[in-house]
N, C-alpha and C. Protein backbone atom coordinates (compact mmCIF):
# COMPACT_ATOMS: atom_id res chain seq x y z
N UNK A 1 128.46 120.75 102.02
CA UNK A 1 127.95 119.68 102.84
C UNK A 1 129.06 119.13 103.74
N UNK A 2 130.36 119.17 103.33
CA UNK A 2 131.44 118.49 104.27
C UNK A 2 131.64 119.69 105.14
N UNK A 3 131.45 120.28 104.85
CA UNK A 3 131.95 121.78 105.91
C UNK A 3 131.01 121.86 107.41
N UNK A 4 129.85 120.86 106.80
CA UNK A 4 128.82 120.86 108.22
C UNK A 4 129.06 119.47 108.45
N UNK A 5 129.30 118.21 108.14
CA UNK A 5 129.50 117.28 108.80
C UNK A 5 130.47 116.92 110.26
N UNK A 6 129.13 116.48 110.95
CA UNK A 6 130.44 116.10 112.47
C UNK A 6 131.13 114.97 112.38
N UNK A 7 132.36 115.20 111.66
CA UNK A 7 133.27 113.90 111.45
C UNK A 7 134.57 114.82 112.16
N UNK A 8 135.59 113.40 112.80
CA UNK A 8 136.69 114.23 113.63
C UNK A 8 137.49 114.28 113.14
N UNK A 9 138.35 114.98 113.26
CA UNK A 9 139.86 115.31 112.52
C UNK A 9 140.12 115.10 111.74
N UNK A 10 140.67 113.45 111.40
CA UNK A 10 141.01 112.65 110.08
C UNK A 10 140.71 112.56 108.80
N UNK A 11 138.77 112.19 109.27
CA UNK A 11 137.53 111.48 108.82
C UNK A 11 137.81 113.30 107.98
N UNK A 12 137.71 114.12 108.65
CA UNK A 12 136.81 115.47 108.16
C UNK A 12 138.03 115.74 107.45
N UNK A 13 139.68 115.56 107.48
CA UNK A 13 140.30 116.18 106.25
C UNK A 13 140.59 115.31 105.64
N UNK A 14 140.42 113.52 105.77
CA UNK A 14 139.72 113.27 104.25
C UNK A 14 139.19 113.35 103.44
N UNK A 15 138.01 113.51 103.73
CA UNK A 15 136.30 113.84 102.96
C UNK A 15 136.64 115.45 102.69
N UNK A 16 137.85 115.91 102.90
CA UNK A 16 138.06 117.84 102.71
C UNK A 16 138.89 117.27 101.54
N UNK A 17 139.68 116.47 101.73
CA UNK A 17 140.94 115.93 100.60
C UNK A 17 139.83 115.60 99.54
N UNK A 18 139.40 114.97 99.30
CA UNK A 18 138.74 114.07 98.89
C UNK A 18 137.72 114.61 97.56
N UNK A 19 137.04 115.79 98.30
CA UNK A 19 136.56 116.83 97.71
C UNK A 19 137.21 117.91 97.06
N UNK A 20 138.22 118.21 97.33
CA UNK A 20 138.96 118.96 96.93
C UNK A 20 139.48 118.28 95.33
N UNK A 21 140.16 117.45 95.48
CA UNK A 21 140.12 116.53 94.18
C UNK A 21 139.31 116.10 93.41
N UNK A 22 138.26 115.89 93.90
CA UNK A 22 137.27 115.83 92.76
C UNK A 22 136.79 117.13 92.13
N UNK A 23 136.54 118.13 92.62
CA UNK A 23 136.20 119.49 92.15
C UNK A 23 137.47 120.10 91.30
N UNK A 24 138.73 119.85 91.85
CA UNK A 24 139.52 120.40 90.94
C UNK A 24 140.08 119.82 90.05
N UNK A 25 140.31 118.39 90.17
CA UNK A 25 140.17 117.85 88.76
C UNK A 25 139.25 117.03 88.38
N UNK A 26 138.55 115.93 87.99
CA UNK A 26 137.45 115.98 87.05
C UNK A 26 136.01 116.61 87.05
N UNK A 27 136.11 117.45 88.02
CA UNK A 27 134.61 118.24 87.23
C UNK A 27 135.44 119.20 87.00
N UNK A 28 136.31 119.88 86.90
CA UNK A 28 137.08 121.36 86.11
C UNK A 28 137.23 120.55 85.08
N UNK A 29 138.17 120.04 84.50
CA UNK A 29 138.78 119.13 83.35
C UNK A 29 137.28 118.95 82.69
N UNK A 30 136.48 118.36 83.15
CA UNK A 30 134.86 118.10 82.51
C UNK A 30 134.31 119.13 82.01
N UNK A 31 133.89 120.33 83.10
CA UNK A 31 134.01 121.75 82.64
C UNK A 31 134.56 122.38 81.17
N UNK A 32 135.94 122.31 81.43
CA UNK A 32 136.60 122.91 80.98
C UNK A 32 136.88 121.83 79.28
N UNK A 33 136.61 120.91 79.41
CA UNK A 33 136.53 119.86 77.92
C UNK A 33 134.75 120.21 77.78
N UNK A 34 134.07 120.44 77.94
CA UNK A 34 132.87 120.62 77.60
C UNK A 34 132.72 121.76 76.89
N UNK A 35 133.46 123.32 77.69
CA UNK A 35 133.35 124.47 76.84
C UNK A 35 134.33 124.26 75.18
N UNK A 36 135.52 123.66 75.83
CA UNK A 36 136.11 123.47 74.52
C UNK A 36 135.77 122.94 73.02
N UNK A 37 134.94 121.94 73.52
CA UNK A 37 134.31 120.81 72.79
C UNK A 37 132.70 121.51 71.82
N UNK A 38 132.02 121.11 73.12
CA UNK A 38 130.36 121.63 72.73
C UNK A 38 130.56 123.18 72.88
N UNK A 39 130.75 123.68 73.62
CA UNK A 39 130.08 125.33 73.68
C UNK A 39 131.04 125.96 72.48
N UNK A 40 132.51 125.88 72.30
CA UNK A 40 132.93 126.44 71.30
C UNK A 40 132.36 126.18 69.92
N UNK A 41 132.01 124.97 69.82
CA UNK A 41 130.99 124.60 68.35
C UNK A 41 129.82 125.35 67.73
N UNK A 42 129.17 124.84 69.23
CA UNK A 42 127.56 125.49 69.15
C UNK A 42 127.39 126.97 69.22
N UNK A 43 128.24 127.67 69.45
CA UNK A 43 128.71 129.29 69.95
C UNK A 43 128.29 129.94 68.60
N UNK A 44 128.91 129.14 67.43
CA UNK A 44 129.32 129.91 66.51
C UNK A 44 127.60 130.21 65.45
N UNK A 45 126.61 128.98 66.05
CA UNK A 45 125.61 128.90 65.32
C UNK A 45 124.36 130.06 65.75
N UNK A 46 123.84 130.78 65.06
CA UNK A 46 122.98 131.78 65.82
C UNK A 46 121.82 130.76 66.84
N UNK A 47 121.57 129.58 66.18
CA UNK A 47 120.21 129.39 66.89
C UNK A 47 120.43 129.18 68.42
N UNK A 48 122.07 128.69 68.69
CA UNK A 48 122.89 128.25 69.48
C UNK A 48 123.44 128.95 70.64
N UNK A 49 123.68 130.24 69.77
CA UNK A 49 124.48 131.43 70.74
C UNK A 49 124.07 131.62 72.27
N UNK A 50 122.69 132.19 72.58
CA UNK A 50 122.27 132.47 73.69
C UNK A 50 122.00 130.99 74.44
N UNK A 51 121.77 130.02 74.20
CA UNK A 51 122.01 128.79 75.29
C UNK A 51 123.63 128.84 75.28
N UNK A 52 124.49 128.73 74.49
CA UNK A 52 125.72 128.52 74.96
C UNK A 52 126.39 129.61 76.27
N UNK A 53 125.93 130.91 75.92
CA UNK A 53 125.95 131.72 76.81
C UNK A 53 125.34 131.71 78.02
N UNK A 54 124.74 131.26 78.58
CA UNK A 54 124.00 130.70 79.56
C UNK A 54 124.64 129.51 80.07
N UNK A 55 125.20 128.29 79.32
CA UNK A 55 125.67 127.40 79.62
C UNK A 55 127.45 127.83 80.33
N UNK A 56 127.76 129.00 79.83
CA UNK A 56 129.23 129.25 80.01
C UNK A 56 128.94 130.01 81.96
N UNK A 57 127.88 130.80 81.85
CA UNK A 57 127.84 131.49 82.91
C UNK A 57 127.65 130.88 84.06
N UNK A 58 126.73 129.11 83.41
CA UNK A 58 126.89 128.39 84.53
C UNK A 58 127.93 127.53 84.94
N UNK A 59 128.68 127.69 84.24
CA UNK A 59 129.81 127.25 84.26
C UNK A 59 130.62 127.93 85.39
N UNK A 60 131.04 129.18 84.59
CA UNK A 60 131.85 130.11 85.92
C UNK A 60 131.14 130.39 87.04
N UNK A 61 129.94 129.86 87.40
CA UNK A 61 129.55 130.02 88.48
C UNK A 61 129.66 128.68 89.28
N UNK A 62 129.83 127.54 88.68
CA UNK A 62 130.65 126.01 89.23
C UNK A 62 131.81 126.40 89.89
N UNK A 63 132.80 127.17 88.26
CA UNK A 63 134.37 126.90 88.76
C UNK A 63 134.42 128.19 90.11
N UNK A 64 134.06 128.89 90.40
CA UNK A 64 133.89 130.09 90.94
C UNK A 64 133.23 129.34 92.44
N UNK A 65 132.13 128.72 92.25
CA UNK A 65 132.00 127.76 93.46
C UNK A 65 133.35 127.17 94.31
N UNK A 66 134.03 126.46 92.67
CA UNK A 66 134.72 125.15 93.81
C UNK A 66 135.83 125.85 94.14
N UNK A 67 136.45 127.32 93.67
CA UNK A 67 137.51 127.92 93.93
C UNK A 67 137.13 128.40 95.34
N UNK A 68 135.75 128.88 95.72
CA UNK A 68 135.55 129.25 97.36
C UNK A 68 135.61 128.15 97.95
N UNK A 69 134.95 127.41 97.10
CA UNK A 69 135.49 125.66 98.25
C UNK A 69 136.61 125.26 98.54
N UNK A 70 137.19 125.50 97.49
CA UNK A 70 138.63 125.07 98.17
C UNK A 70 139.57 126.15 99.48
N UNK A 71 138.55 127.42 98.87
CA UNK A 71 139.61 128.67 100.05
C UNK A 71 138.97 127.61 101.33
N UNK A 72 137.74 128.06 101.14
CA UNK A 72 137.42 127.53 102.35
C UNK A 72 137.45 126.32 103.39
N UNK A 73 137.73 125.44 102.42
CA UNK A 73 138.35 124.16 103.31
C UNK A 73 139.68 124.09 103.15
N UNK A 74 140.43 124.57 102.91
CA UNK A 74 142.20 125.20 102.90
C UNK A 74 142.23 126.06 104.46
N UNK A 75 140.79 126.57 104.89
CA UNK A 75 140.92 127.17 105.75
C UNK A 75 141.09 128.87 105.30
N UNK A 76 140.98 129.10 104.39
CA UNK A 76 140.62 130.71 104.17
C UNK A 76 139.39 131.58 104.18
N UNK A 77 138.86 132.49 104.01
CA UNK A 77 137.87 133.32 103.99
C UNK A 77 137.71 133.49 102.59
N UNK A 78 136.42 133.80 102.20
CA UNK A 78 135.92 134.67 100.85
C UNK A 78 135.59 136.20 101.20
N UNK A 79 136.41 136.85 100.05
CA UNK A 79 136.82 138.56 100.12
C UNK A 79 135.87 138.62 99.42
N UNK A 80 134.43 138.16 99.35
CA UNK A 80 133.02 138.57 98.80
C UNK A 80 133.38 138.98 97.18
N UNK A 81 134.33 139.05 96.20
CA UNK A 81 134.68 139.03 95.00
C UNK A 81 134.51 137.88 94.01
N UNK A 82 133.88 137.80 93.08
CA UNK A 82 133.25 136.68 92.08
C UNK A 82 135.68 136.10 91.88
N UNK A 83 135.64 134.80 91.36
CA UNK A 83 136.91 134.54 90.89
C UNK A 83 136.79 134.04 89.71
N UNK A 84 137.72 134.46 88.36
CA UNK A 84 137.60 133.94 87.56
C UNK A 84 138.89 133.47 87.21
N UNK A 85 139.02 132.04 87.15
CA UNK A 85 140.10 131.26 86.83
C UNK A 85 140.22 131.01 85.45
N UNK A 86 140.93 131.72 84.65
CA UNK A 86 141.47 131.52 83.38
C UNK A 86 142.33 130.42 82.86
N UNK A 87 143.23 130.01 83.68
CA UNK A 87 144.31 128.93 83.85
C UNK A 87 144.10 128.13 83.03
N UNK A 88 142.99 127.04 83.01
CA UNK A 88 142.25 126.26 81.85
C UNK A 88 141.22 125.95 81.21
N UNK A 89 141.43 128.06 80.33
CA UNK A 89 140.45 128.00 79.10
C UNK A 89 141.77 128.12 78.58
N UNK A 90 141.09 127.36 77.61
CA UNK A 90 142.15 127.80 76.07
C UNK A 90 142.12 129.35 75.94
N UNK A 91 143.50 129.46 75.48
CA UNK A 91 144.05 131.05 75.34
C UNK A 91 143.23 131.77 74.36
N UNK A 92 142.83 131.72 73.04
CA UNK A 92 142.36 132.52 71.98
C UNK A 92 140.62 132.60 72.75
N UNK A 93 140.54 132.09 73.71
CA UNK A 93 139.09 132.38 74.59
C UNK A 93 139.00 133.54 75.70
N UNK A 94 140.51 133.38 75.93
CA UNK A 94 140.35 134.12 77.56
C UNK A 94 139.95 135.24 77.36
N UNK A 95 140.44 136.43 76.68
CA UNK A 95 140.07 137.64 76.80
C UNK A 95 138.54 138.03 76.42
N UNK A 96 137.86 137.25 75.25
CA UNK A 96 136.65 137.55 75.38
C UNK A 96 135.89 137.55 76.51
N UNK A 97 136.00 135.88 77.47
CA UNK A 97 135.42 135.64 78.81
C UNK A 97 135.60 136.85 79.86
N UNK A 98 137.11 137.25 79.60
CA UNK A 98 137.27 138.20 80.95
C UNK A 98 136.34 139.44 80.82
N UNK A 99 136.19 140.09 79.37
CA UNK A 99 135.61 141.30 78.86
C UNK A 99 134.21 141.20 79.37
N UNK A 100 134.05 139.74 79.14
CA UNK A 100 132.52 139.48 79.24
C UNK A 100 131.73 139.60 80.88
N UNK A 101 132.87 138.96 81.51
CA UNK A 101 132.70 139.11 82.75
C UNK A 101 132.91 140.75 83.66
N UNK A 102 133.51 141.54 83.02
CA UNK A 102 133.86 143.04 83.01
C UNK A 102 132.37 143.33 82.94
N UNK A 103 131.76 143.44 81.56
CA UNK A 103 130.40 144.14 80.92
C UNK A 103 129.73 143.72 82.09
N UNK A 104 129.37 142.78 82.72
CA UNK A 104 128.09 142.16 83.49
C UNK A 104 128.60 143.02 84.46
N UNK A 105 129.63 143.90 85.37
CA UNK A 105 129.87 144.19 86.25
C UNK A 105 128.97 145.58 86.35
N UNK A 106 128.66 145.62 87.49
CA UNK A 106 128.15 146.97 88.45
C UNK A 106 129.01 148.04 88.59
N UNK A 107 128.89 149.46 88.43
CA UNK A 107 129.92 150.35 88.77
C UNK A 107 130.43 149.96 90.45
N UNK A 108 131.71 150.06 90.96
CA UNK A 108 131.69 149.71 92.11
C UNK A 108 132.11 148.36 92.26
N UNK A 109 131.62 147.56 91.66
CA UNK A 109 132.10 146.21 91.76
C UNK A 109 133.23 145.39 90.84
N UNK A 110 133.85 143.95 91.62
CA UNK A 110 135.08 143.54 91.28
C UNK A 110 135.10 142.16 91.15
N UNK A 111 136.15 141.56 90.45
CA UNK A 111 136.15 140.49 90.54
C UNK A 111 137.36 140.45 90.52
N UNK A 112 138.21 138.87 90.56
CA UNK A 112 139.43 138.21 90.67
C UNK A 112 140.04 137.58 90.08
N UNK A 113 140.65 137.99 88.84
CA UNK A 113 141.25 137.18 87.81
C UNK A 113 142.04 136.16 88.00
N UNK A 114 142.17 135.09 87.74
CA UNK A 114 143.45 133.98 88.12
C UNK A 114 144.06 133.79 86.86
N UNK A 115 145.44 133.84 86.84
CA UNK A 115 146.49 133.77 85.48
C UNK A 115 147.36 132.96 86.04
N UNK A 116 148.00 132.32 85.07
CA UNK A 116 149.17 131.57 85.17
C UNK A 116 150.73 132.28 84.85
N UNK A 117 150.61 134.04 84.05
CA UNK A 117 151.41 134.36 84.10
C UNK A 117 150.78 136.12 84.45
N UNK A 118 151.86 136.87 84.26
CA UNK A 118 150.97 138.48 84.80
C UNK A 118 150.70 138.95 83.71
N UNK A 119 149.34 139.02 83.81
CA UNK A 119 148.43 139.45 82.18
C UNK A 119 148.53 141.05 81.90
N UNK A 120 149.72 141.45 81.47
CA UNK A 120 150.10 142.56 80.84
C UNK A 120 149.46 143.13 79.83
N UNK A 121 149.73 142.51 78.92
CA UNK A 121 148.87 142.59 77.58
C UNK A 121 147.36 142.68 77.99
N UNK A 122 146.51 142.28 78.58
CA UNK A 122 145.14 142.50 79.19
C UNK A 122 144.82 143.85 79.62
N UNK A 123 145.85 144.05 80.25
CA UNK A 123 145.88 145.28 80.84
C UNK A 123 145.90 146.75 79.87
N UNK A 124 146.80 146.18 79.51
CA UNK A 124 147.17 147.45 78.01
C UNK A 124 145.76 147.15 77.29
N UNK A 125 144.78 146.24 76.79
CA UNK A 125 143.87 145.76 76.35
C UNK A 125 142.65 146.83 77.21
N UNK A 126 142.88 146.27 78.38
CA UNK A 126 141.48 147.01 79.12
C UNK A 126 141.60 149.06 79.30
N UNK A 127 143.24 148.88 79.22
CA UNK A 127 143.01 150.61 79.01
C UNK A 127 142.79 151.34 77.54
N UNK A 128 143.15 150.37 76.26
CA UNK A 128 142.43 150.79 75.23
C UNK A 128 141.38 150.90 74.78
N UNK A 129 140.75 150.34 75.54
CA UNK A 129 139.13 150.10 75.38
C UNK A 129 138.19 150.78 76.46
N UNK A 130 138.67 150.67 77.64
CA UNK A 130 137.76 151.06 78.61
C UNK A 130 138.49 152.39 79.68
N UNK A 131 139.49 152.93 78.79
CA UNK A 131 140.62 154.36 79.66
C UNK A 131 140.44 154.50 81.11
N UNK A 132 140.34 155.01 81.97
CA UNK A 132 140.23 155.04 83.07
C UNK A 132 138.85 154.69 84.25
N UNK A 133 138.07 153.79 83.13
CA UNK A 133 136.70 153.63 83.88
C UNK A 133 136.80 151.90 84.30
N UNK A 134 137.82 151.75 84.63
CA UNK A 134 138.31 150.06 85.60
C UNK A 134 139.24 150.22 86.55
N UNK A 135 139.46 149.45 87.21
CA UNK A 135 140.43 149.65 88.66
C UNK A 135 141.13 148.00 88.23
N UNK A 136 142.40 148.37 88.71
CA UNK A 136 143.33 146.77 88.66
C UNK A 136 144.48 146.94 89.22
N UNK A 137 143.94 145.87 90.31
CA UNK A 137 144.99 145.92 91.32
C UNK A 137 145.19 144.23 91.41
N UNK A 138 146.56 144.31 91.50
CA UNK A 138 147.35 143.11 91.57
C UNK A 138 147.27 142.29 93.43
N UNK A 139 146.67 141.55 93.28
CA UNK A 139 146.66 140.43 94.63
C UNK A 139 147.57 139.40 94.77
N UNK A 140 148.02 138.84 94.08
CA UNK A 140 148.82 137.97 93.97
C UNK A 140 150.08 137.94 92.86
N UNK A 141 151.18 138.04 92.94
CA UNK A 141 152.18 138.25 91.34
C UNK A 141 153.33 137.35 91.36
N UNK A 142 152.49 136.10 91.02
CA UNK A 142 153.65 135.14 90.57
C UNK A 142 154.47 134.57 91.92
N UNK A 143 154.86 133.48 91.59
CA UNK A 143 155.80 133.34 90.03
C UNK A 143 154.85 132.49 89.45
N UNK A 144 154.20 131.32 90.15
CA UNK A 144 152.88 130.65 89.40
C UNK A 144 151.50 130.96 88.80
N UNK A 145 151.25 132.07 90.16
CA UNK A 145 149.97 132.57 89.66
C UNK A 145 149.93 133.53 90.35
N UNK A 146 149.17 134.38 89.17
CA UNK A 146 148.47 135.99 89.24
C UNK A 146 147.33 136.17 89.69
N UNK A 147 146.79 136.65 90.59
CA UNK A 147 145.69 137.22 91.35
C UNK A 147 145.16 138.32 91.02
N UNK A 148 144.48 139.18 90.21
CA UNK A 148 144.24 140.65 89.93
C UNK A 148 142.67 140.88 89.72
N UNK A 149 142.52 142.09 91.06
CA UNK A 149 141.28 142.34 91.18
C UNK A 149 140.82 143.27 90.04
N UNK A 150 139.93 143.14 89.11
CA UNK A 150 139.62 144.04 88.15
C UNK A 150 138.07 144.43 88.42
N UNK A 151 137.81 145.92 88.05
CA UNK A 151 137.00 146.36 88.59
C UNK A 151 136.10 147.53 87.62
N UNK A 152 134.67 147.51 88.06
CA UNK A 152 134.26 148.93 86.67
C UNK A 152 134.62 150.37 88.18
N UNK A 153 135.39 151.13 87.79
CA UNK A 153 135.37 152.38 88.46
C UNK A 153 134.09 152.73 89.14
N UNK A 154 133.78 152.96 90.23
CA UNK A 154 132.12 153.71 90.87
C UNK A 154 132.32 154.68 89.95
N UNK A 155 132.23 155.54 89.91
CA UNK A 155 132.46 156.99 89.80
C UNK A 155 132.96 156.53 88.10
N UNK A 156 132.74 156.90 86.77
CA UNK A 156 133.39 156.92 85.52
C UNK A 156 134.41 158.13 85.23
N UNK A 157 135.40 157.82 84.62
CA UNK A 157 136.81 159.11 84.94
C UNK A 157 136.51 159.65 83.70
C-alpha cells in the first residue's frame, strides 16, 4: 500500500521507514515468539500437528512477504525465489523448516536461504540425504549474512 501512495519524498521515505520497522521488528519478533511459544507446543500433539503446520506455512509466507518488502522499498527487485530467513528461528528448528521447505519444492525450482553464519553443516546434511538431486549456490557469504539459493535439481542425477 505505501509503494502506491502519492506522498513526496520525505512523507514517502517515512511511511517506507516506518514500515519497514514495524514488519521487521514487532510482527517478526511476534511471528517468531508465537512459533516458539504456541506452534512448538501444539506441534508435538497429534490432534494439533496439521493446524500447526499450516499455521507455520503462513507464517513463512508473512516473513517471506516482509523480506520482498523491504527489497523493495530499499529499492531492489525480487529474483522471483521464495526467501527463507532462518536468522530468528531457534536453532534445534532450523533444519527441519529448511528440509521442509526443500520437500514442497518443484523439480526446477529454488529458494533463498538467509543464515547468520555459512551453513556448512546443512550442506553436508542435504548431500547425505538428497546426493546430487539439489543445486546450492551461494548469493551472499558473509561476514553477517549468508544468502544460498537451494534448489531440487530439474533433471534427478
Amino acid at each position: 500500500m505505501v509503494t502506491e501512495l502519492q506522498l513526496d519524498g520525505r512523507a514517502r521515505a517515512e511511511a517506507n521507514a516506518r514500515l519497514i520497522a514495524f514488519a521487521s521488528g514487532p510482527l517478526t519478533e511476534y511471528l517468531s515468539a508465537a512459533d516458539r511459544v504456541l506452534n512448538a507446543t501444539a506441534a508435538g500433539a497429534p490432534a494439533t500437528r496439521l493446524l500447526v503446520r499450516a499455521l507455520r506455512r503462513i507464517q513463512d509466507a508473512v516473513l517471506h512477504s516482509v523480506d520482498e518488502l523491504r527489497m523493495l522499498l530499499d529499492g531492489g527487485e525480487l529474483d522471483g525465489a521464495e526467501v527463507l530467513d532462518v536468522r530468528e528461528i531457534p536453532h534445534g528448528t532450523r533444519h527441519p523448516r529448511i528440509f521442509g521447505r526443500y520437500a514442497r519444492l518443484a523439480p526446477g525450482e529454488s529458494f533463498v536461504l538467509v543464515n547468520n553464519h555459512d551453513p556448512k553443516p546443512l550442506r553436508r546434511e542435504f548431500t547425505a540425504t538428497h546426493g546430487e538431486d539439489f543445486t546450492w549456490e551461494y548469493v551472499e557469504s558473509g561476514p553477517e549474512k549468508w544468502r544460498v539459493r537451494i534448489g531440487r535439481a530439474a533433471v534427478p542425477a
